[in-house]
N, C-alpha and C. Protein backbone atom coordinates (compact mmCIF):
# COMPACT_ATOMS: atom_id res chain seq x y z
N UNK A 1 85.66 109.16 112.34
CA UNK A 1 86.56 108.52 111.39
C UNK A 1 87.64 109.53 110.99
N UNK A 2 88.94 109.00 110.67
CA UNK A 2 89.93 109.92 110.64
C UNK A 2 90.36 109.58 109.27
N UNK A 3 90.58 110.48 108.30
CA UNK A 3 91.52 109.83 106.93
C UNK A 3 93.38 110.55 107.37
N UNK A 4 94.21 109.89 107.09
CA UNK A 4 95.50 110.60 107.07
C UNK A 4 96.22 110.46 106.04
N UNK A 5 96.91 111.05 105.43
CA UNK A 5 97.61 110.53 104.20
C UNK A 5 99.28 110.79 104.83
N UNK A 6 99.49 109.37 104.29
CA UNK A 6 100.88 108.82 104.88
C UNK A 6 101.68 108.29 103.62
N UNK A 7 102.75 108.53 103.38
CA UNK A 7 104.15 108.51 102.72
C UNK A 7 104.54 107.14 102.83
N UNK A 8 105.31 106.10 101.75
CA UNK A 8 106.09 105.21 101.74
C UNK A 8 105.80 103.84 101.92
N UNK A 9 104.19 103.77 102.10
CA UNK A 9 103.79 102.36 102.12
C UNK A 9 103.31 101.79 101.14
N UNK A 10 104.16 100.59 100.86
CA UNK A 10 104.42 100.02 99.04
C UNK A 10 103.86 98.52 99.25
N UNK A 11 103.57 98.05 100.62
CA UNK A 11 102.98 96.68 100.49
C UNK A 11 102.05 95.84 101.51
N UNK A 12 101.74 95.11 101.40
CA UNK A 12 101.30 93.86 103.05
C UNK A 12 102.50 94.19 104.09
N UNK A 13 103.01 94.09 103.83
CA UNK A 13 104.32 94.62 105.10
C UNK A 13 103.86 95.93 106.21
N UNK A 14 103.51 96.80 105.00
CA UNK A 14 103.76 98.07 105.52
C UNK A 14 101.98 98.26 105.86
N UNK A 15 101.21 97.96 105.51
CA UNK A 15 99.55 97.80 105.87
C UNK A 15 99.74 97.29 107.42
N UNK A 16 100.60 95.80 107.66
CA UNK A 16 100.53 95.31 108.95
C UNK A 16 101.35 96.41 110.15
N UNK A 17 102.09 97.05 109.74
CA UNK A 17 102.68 97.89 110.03
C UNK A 17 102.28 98.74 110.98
N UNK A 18 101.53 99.68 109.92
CA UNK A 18 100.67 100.98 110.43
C UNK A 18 99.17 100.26 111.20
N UNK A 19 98.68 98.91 111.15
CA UNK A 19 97.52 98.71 111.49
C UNK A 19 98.19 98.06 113.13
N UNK A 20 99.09 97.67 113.39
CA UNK A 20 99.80 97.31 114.82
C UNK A 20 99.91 98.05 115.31
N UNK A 21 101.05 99.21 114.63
CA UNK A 21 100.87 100.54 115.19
C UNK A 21 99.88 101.16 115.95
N UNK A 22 98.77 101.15 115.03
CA UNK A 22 97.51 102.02 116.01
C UNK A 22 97.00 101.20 116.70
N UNK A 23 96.54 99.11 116.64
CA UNK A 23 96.31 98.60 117.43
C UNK A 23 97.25 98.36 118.59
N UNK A 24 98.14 98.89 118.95
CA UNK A 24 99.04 98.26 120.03
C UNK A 24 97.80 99.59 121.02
N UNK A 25 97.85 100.73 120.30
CA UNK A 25 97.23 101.64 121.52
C UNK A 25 95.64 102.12 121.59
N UNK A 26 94.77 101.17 120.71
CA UNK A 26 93.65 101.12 120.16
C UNK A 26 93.59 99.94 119.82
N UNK A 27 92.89 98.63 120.63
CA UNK A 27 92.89 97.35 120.09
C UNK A 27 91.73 97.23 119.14
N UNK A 28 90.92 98.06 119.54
CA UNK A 28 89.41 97.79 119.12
C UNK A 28 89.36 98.63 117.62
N UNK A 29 90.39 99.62 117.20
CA UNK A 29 90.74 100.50 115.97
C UNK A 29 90.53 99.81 114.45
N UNK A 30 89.64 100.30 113.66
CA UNK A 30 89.74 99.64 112.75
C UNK A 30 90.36 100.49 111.81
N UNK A 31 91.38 99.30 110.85
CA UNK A 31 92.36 100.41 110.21
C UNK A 31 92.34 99.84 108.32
N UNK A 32 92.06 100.80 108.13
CA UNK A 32 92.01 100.83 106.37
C UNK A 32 93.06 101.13 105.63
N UNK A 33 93.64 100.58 104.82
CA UNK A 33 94.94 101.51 104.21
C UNK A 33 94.65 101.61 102.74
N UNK A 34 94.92 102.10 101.85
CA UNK A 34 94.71 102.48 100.52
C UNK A 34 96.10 102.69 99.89
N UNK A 35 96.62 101.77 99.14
CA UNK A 35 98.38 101.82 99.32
C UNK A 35 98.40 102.64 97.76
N UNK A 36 97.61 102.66 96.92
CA UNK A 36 97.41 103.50 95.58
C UNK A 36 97.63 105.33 96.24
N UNK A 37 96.42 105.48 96.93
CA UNK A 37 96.22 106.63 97.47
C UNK A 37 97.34 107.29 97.99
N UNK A 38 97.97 106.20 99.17
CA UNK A 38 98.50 106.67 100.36
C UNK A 38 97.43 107.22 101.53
N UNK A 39 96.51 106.86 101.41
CA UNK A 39 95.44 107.28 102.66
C UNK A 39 95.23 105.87 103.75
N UNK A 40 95.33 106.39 105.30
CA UNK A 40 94.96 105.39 106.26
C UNK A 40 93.63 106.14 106.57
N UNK A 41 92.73 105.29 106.74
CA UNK A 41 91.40 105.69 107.18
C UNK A 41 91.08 105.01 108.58
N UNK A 42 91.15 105.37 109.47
CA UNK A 42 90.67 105.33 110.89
C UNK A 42 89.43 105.53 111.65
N UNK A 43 88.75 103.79 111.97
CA UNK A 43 87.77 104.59 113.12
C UNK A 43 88.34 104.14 114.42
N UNK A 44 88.60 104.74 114.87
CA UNK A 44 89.60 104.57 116.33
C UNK A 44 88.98 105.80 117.34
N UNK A 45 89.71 105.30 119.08
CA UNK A 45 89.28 106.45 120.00
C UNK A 45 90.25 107.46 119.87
N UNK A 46 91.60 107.16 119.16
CA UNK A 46 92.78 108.06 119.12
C UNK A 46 92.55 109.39 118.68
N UNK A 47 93.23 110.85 118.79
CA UNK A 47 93.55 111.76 118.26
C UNK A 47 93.88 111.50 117.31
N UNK A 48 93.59 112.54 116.02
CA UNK A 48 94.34 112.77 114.75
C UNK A 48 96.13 113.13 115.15
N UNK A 49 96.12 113.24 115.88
CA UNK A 49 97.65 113.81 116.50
C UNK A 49 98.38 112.83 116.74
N UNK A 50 97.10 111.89 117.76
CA UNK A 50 98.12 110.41 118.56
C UNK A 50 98.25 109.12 117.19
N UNK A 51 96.99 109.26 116.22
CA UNK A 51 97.15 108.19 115.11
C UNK A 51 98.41 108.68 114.74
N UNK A 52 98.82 109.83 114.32
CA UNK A 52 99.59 110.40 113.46
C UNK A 52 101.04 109.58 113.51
N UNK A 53 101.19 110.20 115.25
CA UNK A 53 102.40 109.72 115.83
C UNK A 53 102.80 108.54 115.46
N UNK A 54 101.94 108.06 116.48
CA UNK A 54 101.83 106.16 116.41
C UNK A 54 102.61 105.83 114.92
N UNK A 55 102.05 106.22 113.89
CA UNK A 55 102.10 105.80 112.33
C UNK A 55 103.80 106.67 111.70
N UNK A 56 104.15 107.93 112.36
CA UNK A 56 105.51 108.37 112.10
C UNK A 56 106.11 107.61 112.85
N UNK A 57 106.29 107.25 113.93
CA UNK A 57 107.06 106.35 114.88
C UNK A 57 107.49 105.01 114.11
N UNK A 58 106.26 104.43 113.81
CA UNK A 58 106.38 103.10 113.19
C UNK A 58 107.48 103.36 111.38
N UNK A 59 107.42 104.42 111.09
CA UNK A 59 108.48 104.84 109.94
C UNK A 59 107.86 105.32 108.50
N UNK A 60 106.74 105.70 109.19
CA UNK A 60 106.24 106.32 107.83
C UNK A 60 105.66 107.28 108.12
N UNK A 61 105.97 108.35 107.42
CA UNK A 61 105.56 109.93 107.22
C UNK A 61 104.34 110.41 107.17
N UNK A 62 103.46 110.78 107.97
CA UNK A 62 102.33 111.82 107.81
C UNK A 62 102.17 112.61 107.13
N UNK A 63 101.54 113.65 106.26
CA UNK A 63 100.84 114.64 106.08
C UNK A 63 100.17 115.16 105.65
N UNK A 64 99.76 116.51 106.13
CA UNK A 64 98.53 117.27 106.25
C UNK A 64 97.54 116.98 104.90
């Protein structure tokens, strides 16, 4: 399981977002978001590196 804490996601919009994101390259990925927190919680086959991407790509900020 991966937690990441990610920047700028304020709604249902942005949950469907980041959870397409990692399912387009992980169908089977289950994706948690915590929009108080800012934490995505991941059990996926992905890297902490490749979730990461996936989720900056889609327009929201990672970090450490």
């Amino acid at each position: 399981m991966l937690s990441l804490k990610v920047s700028g996601m304020t709604c249902g919009g942005c949950i469907n977002a980041v959870t397409r994101a990692i399912q387009t390259q992980d169908p089977a990925a289950i994706v948690q978001v915590d929009l108080a927190t800012q934490i995505v919680t991941l059990q996926t086959s992905l890297s902490a590196d490749e979730a990461g991407q996936l989720i900056a790509d889609a327009g929201f900020p990672v970090s450490n």
